[in-house]
Protein backbone atom coordinates (compact mmCIF):
# COMPACT_ATOMS: atom_id res chain seq x y z
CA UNK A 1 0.00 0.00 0.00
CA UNK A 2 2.59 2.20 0.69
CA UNK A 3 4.90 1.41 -1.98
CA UNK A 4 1.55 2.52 -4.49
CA UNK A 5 0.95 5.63 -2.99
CA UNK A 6 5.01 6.36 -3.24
CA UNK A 7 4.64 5.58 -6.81
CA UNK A 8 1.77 7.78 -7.04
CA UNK A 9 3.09 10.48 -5.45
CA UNK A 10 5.92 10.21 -7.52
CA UNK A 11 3.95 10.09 -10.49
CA UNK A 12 2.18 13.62 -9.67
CA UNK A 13 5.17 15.43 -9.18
CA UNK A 14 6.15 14.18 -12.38
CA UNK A 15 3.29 15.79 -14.43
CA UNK A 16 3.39 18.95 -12.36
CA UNK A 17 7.33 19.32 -13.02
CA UNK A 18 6.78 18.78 -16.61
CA UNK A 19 3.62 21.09 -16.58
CA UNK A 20 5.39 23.94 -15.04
CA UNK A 21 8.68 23.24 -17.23
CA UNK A 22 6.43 23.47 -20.72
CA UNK A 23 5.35 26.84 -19.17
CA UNK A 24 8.69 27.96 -18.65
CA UNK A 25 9.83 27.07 -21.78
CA UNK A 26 6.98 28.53 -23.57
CA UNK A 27 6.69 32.14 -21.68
CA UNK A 28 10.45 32.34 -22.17
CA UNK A 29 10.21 31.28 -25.84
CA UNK A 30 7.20 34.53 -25.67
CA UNK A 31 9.43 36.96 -24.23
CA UNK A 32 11.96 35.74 -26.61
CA UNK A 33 10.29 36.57 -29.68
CA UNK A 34 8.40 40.04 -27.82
CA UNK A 35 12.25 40.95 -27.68
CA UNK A 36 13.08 40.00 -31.18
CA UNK A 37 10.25 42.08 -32.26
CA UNK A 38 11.72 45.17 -33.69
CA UNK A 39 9.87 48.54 -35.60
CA UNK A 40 11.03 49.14 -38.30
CA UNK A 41 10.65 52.64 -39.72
CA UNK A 42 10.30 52.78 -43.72
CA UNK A 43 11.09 56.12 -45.53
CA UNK A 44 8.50 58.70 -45.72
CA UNK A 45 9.31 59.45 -49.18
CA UNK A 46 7.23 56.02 -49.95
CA UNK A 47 4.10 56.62 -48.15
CA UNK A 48 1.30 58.40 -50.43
CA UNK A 49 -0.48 59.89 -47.63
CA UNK A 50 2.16 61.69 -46.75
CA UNK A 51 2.65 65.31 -48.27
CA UNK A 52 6.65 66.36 -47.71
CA UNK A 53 7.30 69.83 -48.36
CA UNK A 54 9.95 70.91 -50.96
CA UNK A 55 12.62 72.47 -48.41
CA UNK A 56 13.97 69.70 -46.04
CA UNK A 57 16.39 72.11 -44.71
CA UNK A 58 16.76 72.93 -40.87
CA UNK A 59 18.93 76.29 -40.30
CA UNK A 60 20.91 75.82 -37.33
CA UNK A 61 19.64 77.64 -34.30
CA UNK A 62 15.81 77.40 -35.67
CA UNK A 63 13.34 76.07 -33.90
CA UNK A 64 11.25 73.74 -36.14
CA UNK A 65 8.73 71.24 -35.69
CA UNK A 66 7.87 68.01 -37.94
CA UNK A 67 4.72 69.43 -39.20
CA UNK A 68 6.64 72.00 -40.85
CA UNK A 69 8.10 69.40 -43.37
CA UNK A 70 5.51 66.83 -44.15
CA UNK A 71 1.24 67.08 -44.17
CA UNK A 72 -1.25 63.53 -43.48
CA UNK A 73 -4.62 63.96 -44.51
CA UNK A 74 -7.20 61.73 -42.42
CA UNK A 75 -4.72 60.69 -40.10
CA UNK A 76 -4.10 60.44 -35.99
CA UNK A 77 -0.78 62.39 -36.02
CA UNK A 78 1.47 63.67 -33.00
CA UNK A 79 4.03 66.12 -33.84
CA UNK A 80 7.20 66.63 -32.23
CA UNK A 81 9.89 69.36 -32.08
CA UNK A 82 12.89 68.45 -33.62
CA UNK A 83 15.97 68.34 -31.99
CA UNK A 84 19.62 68.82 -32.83
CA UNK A 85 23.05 69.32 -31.83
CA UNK A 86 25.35 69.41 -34.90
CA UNK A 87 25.42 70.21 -38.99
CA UNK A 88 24.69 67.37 -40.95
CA UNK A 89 21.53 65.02 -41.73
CA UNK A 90 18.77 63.97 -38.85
CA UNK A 91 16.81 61.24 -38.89
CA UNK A 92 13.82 61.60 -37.64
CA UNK A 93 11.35 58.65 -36.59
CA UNK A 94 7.99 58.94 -36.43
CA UNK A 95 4.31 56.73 -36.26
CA UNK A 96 0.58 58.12 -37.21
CA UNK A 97 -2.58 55.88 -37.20
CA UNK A 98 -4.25 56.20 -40.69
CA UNK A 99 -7.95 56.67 -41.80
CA UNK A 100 -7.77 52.16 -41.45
CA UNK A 101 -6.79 52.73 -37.79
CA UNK A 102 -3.05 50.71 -39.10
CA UNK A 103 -0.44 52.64 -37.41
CA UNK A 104 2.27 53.02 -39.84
CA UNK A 105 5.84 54.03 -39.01
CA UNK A 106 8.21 56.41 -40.92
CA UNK A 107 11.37 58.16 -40.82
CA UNK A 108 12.00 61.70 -42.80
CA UNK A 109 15.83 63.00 -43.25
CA UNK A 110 16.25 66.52 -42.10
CA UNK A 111 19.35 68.19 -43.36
CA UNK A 112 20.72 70.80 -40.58
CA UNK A 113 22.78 73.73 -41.88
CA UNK A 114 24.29 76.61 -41.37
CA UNK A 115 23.69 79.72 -44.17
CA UNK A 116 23.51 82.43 -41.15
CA UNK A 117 26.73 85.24 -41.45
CA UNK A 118 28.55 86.00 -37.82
CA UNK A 119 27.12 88.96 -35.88
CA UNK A 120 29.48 91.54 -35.75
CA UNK A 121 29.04 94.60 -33.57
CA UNK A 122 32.20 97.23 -35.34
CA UNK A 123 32.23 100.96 -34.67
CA UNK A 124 32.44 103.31 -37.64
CA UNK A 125 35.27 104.89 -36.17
CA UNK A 126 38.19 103.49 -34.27
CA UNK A 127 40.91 105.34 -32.35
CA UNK A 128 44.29 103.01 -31.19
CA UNK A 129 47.94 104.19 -29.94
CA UNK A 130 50.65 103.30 -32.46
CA UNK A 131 52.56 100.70 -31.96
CA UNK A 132 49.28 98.52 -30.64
CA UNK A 133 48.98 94.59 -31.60
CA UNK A 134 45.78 93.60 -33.45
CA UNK A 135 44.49 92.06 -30.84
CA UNK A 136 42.48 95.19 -30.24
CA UNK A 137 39.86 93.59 -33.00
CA UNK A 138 39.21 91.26 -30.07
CA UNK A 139 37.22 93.97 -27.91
CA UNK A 140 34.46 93.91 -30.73
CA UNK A 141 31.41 91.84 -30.18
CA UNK A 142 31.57 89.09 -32.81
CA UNK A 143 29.11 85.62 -32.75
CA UNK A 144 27.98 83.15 -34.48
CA UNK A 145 25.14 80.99 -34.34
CA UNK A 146 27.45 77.41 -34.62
CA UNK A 147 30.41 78.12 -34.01
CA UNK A 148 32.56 79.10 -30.81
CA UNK A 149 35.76 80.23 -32.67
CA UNK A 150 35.62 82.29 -35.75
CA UNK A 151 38.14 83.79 -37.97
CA UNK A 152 38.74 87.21 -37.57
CA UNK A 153 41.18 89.64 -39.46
CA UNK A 154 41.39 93.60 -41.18
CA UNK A 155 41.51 93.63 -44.62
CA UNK A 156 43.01 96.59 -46.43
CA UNK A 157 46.26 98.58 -46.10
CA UNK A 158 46.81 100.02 -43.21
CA UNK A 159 50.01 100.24 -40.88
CA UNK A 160 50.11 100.30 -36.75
CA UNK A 161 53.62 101.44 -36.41
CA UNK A 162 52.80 104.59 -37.89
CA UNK A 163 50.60 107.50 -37.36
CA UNK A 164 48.13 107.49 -39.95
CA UNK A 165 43.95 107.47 -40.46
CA UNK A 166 42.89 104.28 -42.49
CA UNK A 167 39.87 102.66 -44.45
CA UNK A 168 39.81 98.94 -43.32
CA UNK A 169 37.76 96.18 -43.45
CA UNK A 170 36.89 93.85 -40.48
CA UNK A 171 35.79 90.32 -41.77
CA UNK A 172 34.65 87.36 -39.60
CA UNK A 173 34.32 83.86 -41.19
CA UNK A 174 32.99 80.81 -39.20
CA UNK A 175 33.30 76.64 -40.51
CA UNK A 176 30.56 76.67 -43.16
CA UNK A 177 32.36 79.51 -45.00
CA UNK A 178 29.69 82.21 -44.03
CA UNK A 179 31.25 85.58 -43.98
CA UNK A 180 30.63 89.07 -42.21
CA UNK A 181 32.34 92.50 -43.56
CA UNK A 182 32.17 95.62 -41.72
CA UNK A 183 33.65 98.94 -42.99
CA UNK A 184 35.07 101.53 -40.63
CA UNK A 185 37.52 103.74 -40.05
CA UNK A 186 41.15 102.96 -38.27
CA UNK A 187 42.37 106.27 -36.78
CA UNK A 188 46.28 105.48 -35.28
CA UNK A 189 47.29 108.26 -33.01
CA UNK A 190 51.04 109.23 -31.31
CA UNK A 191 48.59 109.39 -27.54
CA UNK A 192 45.03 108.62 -26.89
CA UNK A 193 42.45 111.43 -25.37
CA UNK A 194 42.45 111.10 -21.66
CA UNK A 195 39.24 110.34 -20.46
CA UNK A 196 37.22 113.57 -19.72
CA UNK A 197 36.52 113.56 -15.81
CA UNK A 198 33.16 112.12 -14.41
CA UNK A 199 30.82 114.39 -12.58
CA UNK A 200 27.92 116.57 -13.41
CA UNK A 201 24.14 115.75 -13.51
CA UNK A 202 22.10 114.23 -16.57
CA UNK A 203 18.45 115.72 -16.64
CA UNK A 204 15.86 112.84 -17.07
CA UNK A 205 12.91 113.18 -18.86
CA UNK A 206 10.51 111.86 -16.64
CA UNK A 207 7.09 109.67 -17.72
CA UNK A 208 4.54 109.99 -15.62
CA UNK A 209 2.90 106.75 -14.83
CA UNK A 210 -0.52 107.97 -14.68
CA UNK A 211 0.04 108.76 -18.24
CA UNK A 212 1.39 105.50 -19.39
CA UNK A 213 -1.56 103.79 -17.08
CA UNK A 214 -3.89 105.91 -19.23
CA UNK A 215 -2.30 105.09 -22.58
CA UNK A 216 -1.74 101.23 -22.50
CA UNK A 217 -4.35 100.01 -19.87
CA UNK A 218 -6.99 97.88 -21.33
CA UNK A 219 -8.94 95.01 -20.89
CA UNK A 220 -6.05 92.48 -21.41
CA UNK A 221 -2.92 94.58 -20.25
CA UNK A 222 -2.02 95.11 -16.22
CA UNK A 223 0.70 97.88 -15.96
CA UNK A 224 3.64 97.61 -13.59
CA UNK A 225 6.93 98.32 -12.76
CA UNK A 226 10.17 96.34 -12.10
CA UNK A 227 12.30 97.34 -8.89
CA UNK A 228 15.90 96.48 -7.19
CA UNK A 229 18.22 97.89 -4.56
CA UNK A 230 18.57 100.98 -7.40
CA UNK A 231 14.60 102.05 -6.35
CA UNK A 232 15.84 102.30 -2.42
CA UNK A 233 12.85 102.12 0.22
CA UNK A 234 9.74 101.55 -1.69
CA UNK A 235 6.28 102.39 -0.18
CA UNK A 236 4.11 100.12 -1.75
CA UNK A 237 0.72 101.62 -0.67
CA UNK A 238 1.18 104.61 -2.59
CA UNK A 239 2.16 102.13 -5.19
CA UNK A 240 -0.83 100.42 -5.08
CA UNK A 241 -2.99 103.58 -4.90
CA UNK A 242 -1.51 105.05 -8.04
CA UNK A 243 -2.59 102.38 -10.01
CA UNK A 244 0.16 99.98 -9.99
CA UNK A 245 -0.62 96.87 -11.11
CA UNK A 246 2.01 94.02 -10.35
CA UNK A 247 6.02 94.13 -9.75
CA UNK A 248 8.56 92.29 -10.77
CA UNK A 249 11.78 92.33 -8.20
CA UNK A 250 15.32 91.81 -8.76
CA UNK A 251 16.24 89.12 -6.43
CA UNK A 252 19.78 89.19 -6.84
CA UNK A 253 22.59 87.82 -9.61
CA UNK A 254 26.01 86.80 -10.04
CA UNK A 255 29.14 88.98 -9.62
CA UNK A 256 30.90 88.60 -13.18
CA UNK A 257 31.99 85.37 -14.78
CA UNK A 258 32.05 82.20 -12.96
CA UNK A 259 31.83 84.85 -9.73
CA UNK A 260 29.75 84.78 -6.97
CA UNK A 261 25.93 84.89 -6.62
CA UNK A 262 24.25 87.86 -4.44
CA UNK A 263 21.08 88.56 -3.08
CA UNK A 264 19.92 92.07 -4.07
CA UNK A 265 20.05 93.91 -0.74
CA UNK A 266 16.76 95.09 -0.87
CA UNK A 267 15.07 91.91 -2.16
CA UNK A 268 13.31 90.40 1.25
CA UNK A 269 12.20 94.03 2.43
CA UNK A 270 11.06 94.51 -1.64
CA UNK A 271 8.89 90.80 -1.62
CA UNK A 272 7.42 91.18 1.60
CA UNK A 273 6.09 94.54 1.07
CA UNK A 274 4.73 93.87 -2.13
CA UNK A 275 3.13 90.94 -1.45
CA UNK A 276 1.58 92.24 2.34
CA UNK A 277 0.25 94.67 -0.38
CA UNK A 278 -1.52 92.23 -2.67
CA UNK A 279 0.80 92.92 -5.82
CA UNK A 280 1.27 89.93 -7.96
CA UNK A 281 5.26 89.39 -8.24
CA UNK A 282 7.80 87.73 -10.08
CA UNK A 283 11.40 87.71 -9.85
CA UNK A 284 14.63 88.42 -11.77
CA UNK A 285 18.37 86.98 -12.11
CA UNK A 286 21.15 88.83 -13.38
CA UNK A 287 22.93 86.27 -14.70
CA UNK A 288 26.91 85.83 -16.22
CA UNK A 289 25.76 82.02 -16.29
CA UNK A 290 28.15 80.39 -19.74
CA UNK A 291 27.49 76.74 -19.13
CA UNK A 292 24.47 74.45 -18.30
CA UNK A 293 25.76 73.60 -15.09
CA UNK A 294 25.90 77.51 -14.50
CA UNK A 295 22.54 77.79 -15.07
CA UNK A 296 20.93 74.54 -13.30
CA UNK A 297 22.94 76.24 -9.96
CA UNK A 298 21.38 79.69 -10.60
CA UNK A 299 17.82 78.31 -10.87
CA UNK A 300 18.65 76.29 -7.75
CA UNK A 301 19.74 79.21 -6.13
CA UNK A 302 16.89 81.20 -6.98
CA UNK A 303 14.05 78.37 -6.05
CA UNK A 304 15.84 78.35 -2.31
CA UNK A 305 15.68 82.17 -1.95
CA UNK A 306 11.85 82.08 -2.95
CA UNK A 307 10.72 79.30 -0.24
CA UNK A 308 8.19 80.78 2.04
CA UNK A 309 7.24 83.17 -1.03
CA UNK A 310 4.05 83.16 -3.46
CA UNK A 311 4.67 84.48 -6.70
CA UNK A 312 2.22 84.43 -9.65
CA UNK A 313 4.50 86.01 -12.04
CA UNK A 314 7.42 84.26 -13.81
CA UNK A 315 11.08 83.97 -12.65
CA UNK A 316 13.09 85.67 -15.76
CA UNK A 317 16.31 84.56 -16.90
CA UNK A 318 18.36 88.48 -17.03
CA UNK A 319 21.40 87.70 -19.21
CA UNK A 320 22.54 90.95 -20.60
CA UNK A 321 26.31 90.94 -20.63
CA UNK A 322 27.21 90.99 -24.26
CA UNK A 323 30.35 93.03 -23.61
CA UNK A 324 31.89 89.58 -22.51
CA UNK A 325 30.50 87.48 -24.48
CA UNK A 326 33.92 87.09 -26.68
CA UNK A 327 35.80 86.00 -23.54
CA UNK A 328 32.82 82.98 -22.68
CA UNK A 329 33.96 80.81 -25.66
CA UNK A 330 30.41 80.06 -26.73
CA UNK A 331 27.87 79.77 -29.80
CA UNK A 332 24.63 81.62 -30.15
CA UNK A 333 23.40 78.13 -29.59
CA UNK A 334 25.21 77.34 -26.32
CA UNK A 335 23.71 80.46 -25.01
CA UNK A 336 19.88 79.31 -25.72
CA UNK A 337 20.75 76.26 -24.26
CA UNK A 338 22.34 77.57 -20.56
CA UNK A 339 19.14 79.94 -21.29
CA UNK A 340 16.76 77.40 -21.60
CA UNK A 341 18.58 74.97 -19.00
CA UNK A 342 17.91 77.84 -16.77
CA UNK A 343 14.18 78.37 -17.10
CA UNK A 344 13.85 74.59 -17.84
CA UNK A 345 14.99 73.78 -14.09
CA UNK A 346 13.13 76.37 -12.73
CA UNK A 347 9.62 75.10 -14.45
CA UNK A 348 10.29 71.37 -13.11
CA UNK A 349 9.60 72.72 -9.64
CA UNK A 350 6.08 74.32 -11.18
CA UNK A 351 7.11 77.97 -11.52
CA UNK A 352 6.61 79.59 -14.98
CA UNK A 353 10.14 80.49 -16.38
CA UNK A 354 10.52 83.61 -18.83
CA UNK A 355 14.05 84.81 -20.74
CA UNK A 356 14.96 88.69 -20.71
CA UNK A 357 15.98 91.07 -23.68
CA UNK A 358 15.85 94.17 -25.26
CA UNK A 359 14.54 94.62 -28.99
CA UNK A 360 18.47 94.53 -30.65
CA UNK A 361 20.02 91.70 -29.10
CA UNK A 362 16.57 89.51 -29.14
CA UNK A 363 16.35 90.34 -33.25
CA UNK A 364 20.08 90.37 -34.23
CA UNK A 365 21.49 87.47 -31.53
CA UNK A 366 19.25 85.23 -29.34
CA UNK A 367 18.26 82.71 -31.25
CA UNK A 368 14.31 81.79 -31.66
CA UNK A 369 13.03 80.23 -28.43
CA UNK A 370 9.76 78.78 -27.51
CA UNK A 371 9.89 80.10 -24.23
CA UNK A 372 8.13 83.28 -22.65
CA UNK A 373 9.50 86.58 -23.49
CA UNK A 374 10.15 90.08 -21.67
CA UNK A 375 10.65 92.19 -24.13
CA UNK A 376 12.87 95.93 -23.51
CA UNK A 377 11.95 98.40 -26.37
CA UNK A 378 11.84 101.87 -25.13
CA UNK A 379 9.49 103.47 -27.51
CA UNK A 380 5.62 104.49 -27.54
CA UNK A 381 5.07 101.64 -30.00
CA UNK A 382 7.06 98.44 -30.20
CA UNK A 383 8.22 97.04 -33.81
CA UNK A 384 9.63 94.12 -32.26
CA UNK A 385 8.15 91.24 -34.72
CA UNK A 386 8.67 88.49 -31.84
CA UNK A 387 6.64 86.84 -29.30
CA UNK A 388 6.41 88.61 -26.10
CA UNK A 389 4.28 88.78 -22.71
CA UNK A 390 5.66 91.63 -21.37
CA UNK A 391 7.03 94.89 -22.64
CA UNK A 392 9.21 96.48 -20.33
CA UNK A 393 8.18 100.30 -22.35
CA UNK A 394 10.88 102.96 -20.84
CA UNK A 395 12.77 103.13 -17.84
CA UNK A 396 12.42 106.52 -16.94
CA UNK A 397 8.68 106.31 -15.25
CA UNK A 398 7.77 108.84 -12.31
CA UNK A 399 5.32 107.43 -9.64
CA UNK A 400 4.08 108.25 -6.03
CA UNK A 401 6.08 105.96 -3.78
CA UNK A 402 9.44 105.91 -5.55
CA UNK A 403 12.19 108.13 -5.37
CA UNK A 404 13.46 109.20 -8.91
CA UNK A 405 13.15 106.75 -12.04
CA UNK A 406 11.74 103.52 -12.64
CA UNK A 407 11.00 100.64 -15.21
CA UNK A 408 7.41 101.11 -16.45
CA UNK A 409 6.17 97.35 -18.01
CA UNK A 410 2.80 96.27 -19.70
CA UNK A 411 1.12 92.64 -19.42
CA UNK A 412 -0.77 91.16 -21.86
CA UNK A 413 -3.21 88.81 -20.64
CA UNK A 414 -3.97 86.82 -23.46
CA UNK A 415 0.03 85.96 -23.56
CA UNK A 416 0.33 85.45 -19.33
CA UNK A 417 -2.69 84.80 -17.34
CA UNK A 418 -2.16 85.46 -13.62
């Protein structure tokens, strides 16, 4: 009896090893073949529901997004920005579901290049001592939208050992052969002017805010102002009974290249007041940020100085120092990117991040950005051609409860809803 059920026993085990073996086998064999299963992505160029424009070009810099290149009629179609790094042809994969519901999967090739002249800022006139190096060519603002080294040199005749006034040509060339020329005039001089003596008052012609309030103040601007340590004690009830509609506050910067970051001194007495006041606020850095890491550490910086703080308006990336920008060893490119590193970081937290600029450098050097824009144009009527959700319009405006001049900005609301 016992020696039967043994066998028995034995025999179950059996079919439940072998059971549970065949399933083994099998789900491996599954996952096998699930890995083995690969998409492949066909060339758009042989799919007849897909329109693909004439110009697959991508200028370096642009912003551009895959509906820009190809159209699908009766289709379920996500598009995508396209991103890049370098010159040369990108691939770019993509799926759509078609009028069948059969998703199909294509690729398009995107050629990336680079057509766009270096910037070059050159005076008309130029005054150097004799015997100087050329180097001085150095000192004038000269980018490019690839590339972080560009050749630079005067053409013409011309002679620095000797006095003499000179027609010369300053040309900048960068890797795809683009090339800037600027014309000016090369003065060499025995001695240089001394610098005439500082001192003396400026008169400033005032606008009153009650007359810009007046002008731009409709139903989908707010007016405001923008205020730092430069503003001094602020009363913010007179502010906010002359109209004033929001302010956006300095909260500090960074003391040159790779130098230190400061809080504005002003900044916690300038954010408490205006928020015990009920003004919506954002905040400003002055940034010298020239790398990504830079600007991940500014954000950071920034976030931890704005605990405790409600602001409805955006945090704005303030990069203004072009008169370095030759000694950063950077593209036009790099600089969008530590740009929108910056406000990137700062929107992974939930704030609304915003990039800084007056009307010149945002049409002749940054490079197009989908993020928010504060736009500087001081004149009654902008011509800027850009997006922008704030115009910062002079910075000369005269209101109750600041002592001398100040930033007068508009809001749109259909741009920035608070």
């Amino acid at each position: 009896m016992k020696k039967k059920l043994l066998i028995i026993m034995i025999f179950v085990v059996l079919i439940i090893s072998s059971i549970l073996v065949y399933f083994f086998v099998f789900n491996k064999d599954k996952k096998t073949t699930k890995k083995k299963e690969k998409i492949i992505y066909t060339d758009v160029k042989e799919d007849t529901n897909i329109k693909i424009n004439n110009d697959l070009t991508l200028e370096f810099g642009d912003n551009k997004s895959l509906s820009d290149y190809i159209t699908i009629d009766n289709s379920e179609f996500k598009d995508k920005e396209i991103t890049y790094d370098e010159l040369g042809t990108k691939k770019i994969e993509f799926s759509y579901k078609d009028a069948d519901g059969k998703i199909n999967y294509r690729f398009i090739n995107i050629d990336v290049v680079d057509t766009t002249s270096p910037y070059a800022s050159v005076p008309s006139y130029k005054k150097i001592k004799v015997n100087s190096d050329i180097s001085f060519i150095d000192d004038f603002l000269c980018a490019d939208n690839h590339d972080r080294v560009l050749e630079k040199r005067l053409d013409g005749e011309f002679d620095l050992l000797r006095e003499g006034t000179y027609t010369v040509k300053f040309v900048a060339v960068d890797s795809s052969e683009n090339k800037t020329e600027k014309t000016f005039i090369l003065d060499v001089v025995a001695e240089l002017p001394k610098p005439s003596p500082g001192g003396g008052s400026s008169q400033i012609n005032y606008l009153n805010y009650s007359d810009l309030y007046n002008q731009y103040k409709n139903s989908n601007t707010k007016i405001g102002i923008d205020i730092s340590r430069w503003q001094g004690d602020v009363d913010f009830k007179k502010l906010k009974e002359n109209n004033v509609e929001f302010i956006m506050i300095r909260l500090g910067g960074q003391d040159g290249i790779d130098g230190e970051y400061y809080i504005d001194s002003k900044f916690t007495q300038n954010i408490t007041g205006a928020l015990e006041n009920g003004f919506d606020v954002g905040v400003y850095f002055y940034s010298y940020a020239h790398t990504k890491e830079d600007a991940i550490n500014q954000a950071k910086y920034v976030m931890d100085h704005l605990k405790g703080y409600k602001i409805t308006l955006p945090i704005v990336f303030d990069w203004e120092c072009w008169n370095k920008f030759n000694k950063m060893g950077m593209s036009l490119f790099d600089l969008k990117n530590v740009q929108e590193t910056f406000i990137n970081e700062v929107e992974k937290k939930g704030y609304t991040g915003s990039r800084y600029g007056s009307k010149n450098y945002l049409t002749n050097l940054w490079l197009p950005s989908n993020k928010l824009t504060w736009l500087a144009h001081y004149v009654s009527n902008t011509t800027y051609e850009g997006e922008y959700y704030m115009w910062q319009r002079c910075d000369t405006g005269k209101v109750s409860g600041i002592n001398g001049a100040v930033d007068v900005d508009i809001l749109y609301l259909d741009k920035y809803k608070i």
